[in-house]
C-alpha atoms as a PDB file:
ATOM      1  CA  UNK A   1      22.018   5.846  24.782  1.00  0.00           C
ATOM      2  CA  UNK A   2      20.635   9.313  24.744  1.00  0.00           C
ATOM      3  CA  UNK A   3      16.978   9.735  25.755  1.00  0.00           C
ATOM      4  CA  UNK A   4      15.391  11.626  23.390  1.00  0.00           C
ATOM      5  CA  UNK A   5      11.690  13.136  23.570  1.00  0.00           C
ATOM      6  CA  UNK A   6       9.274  12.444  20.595  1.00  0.00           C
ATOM      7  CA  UNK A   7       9.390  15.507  19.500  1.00  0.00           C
ATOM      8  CA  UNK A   8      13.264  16.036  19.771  1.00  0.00           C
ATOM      9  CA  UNK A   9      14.014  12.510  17.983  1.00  0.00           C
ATOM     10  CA  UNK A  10      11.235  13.694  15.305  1.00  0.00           C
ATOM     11  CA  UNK A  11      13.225  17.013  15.310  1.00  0.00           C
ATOM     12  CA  UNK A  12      16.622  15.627  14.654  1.00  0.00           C
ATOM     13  CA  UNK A  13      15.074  13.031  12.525  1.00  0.00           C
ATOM     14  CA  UNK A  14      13.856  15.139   9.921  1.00  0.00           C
ATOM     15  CA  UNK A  15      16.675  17.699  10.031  1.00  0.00           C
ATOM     16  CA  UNK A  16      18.804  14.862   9.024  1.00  0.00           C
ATOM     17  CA  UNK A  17      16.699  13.551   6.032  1.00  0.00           C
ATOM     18  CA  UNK A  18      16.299  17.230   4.999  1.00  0.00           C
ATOM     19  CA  UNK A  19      20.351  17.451   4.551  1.00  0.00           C
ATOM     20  CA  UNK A  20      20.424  13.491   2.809  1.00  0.00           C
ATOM     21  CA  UNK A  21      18.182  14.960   0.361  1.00  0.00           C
ATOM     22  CA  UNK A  22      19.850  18.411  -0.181  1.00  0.00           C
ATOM     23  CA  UNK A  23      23.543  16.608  -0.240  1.00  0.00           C
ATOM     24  CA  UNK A  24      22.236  13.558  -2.650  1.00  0.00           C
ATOM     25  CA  UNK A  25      21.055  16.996  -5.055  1.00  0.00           C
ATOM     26  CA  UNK A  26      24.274  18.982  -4.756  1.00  0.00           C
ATOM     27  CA  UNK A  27      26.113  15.077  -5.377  1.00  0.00           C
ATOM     28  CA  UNK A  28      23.840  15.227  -8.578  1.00  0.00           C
ATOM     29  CA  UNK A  29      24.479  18.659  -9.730  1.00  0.00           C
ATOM     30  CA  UNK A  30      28.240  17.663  -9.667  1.00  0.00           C
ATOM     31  CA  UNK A  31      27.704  15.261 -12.131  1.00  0.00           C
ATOM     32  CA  UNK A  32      26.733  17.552 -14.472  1.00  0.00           C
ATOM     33  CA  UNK A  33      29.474  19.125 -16.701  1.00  0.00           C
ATOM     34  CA  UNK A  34      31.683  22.392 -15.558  1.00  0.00           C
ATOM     35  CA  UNK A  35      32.850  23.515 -18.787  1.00  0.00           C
ATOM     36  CA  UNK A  36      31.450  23.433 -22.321  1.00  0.00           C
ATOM     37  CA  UNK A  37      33.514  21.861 -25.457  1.00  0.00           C
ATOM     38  CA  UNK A  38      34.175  25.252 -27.006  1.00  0.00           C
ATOM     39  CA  UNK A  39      35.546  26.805 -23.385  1.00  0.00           C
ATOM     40  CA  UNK A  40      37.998  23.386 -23.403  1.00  0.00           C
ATOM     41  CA  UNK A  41      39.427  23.926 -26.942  1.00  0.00           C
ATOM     42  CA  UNK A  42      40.210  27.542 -26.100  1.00  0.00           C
ATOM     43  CA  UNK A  43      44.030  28.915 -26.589  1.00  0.00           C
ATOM     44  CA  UNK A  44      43.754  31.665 -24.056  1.00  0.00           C
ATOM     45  CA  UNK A  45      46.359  31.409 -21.841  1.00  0.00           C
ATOM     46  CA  UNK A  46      45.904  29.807 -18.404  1.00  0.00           C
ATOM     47  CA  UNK A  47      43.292  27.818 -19.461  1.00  0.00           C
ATOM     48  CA  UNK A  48      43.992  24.491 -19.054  1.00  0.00           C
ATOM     49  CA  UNK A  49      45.493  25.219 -15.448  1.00  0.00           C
ATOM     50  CA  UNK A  50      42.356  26.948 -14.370  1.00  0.00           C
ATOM     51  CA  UNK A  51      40.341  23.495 -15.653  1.00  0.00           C
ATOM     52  CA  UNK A  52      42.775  21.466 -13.884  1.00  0.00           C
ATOM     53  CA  UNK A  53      41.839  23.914 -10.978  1.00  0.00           C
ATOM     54  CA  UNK A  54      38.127  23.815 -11.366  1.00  0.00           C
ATOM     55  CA  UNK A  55      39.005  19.875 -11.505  1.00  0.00           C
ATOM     56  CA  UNK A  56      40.254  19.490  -8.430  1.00  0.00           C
ATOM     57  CA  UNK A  57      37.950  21.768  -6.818  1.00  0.00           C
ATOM     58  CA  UNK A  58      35.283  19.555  -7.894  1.00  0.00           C
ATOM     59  CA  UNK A  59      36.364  16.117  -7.034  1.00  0.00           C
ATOM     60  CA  UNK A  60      37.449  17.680  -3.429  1.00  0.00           C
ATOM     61  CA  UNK A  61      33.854  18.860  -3.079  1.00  0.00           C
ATOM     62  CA  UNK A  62      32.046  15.746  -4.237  1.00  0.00           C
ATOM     63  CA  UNK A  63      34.288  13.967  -1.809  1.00  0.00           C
ATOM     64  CA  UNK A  64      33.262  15.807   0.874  1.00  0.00           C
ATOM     65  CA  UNK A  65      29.998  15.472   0.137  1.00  0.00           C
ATOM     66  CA  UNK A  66      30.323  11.590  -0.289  1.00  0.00           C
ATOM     67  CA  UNK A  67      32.055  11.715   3.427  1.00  0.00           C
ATOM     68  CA  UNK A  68      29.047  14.099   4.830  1.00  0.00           C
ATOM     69  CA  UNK A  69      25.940  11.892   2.845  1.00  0.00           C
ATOM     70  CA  UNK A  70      27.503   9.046   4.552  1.00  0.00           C
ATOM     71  CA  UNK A  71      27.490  10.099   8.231  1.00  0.00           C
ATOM     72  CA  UNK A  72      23.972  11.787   7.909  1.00  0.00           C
ATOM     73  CA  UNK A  73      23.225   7.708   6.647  1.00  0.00           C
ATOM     74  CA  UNK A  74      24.985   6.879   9.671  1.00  0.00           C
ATOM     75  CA  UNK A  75      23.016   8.716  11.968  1.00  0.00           C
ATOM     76  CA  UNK A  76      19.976   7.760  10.778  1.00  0.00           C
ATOM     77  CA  UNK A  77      20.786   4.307  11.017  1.00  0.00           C
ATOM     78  CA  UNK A  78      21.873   4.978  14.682  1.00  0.00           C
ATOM     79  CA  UNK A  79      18.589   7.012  15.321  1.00  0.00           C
ATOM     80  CA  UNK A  80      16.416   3.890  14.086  1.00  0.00           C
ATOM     81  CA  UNK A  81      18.380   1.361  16.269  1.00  0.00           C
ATOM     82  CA  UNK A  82      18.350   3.479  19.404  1.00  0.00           C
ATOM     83  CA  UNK A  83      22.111   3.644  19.356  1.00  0.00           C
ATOM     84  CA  UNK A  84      22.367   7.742  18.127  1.00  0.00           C
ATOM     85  CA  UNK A  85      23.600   9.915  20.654  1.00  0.00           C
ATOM     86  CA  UNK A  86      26.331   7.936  21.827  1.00  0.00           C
ATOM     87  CA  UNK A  87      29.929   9.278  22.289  1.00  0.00           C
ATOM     88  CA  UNK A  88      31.740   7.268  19.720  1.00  0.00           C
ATOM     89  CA  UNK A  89      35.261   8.332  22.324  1.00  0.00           C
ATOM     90  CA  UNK A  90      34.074   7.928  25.650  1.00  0.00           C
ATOM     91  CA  UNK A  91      30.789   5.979  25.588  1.00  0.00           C
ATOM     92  CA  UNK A  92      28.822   8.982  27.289  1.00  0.00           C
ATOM     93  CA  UNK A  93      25.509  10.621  25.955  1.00  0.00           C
ATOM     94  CA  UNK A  94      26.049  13.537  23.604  1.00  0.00           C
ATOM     95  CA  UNK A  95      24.067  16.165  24.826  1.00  0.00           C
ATOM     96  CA  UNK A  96      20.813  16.982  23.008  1.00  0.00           C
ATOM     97  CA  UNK A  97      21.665  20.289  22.552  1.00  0.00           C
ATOM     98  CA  UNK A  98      24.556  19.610  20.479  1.00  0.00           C
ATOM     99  CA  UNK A  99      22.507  16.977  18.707  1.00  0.00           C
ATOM    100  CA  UNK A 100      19.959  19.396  17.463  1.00  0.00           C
ATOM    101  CA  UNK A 101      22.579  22.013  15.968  1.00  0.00           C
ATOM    102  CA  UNK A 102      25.106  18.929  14.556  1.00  0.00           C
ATOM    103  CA  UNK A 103      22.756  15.877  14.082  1.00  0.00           C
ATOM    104  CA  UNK A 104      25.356  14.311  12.569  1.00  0.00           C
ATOM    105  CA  UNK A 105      28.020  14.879  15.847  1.00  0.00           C
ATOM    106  CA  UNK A 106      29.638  11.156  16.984  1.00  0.00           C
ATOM    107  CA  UNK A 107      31.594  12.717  19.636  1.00  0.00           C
ATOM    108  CA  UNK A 108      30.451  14.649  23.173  1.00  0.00           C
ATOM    109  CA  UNK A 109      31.396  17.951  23.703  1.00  0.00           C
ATOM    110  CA  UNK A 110      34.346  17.088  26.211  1.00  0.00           C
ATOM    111  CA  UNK A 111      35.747  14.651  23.639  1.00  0.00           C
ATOM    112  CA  UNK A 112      35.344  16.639  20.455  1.00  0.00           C
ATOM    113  CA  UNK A 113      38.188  19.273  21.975  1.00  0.00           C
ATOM    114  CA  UNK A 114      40.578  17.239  22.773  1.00  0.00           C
END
């Protein structure tokens, strides 16, 4: 387990809710529709291949974010329980400086480029 200072764990702590809460708003935004009626009914040409584009540029992004809300959840989970800053690979401490710029890192530096 990585020791963390207050003011660290407070640190990482509140970077971490601060990107739940802008993720959970871009998840929302997503939800929202792309494209009006009139834009879908349109006979320009191209058009329905550049909504099937938009399409699949949305549900890659909202799948993303889905994968990125989850391990920010993760980590604060880990953070509460004492168990964050463990090298999911190798079982070492992730160092706190990589902690603080990727909160949500799982993996040491060593393991993460191999």
């Amino acid at each position: 387990m990585l020791k963390l200072t207050r003011v660290n764990f407070n640190l990482i702590k509140n970077k971490l809710l601060r990107q739940q809460k802008k993720v959970e708003e871009d998840l929302k935004s997503l939800k929202d529709p792309v494209m009006t009626d009139g834009l879908a009914e349109s006979s320009e040409p191209g058009t329905e291949s550049w909504m099937a584009d938009v399409h699949n540029q949305a549900v890659a992004l909202k799948s993303t974010l889905q994968d990125l809300l989850e391990k920010i959840k993760k980590s604060l989970i880990y953070l509460k329980s004492g168990k964050y800053g463990k090298c999911e690979r190798c079982g070492k401490a992730i160092e706190a400086q990589r902690l603080e710029a990727v909160p949500i890192a799982t993996l040491c530096l060593s393991c993460s480029k191999k």
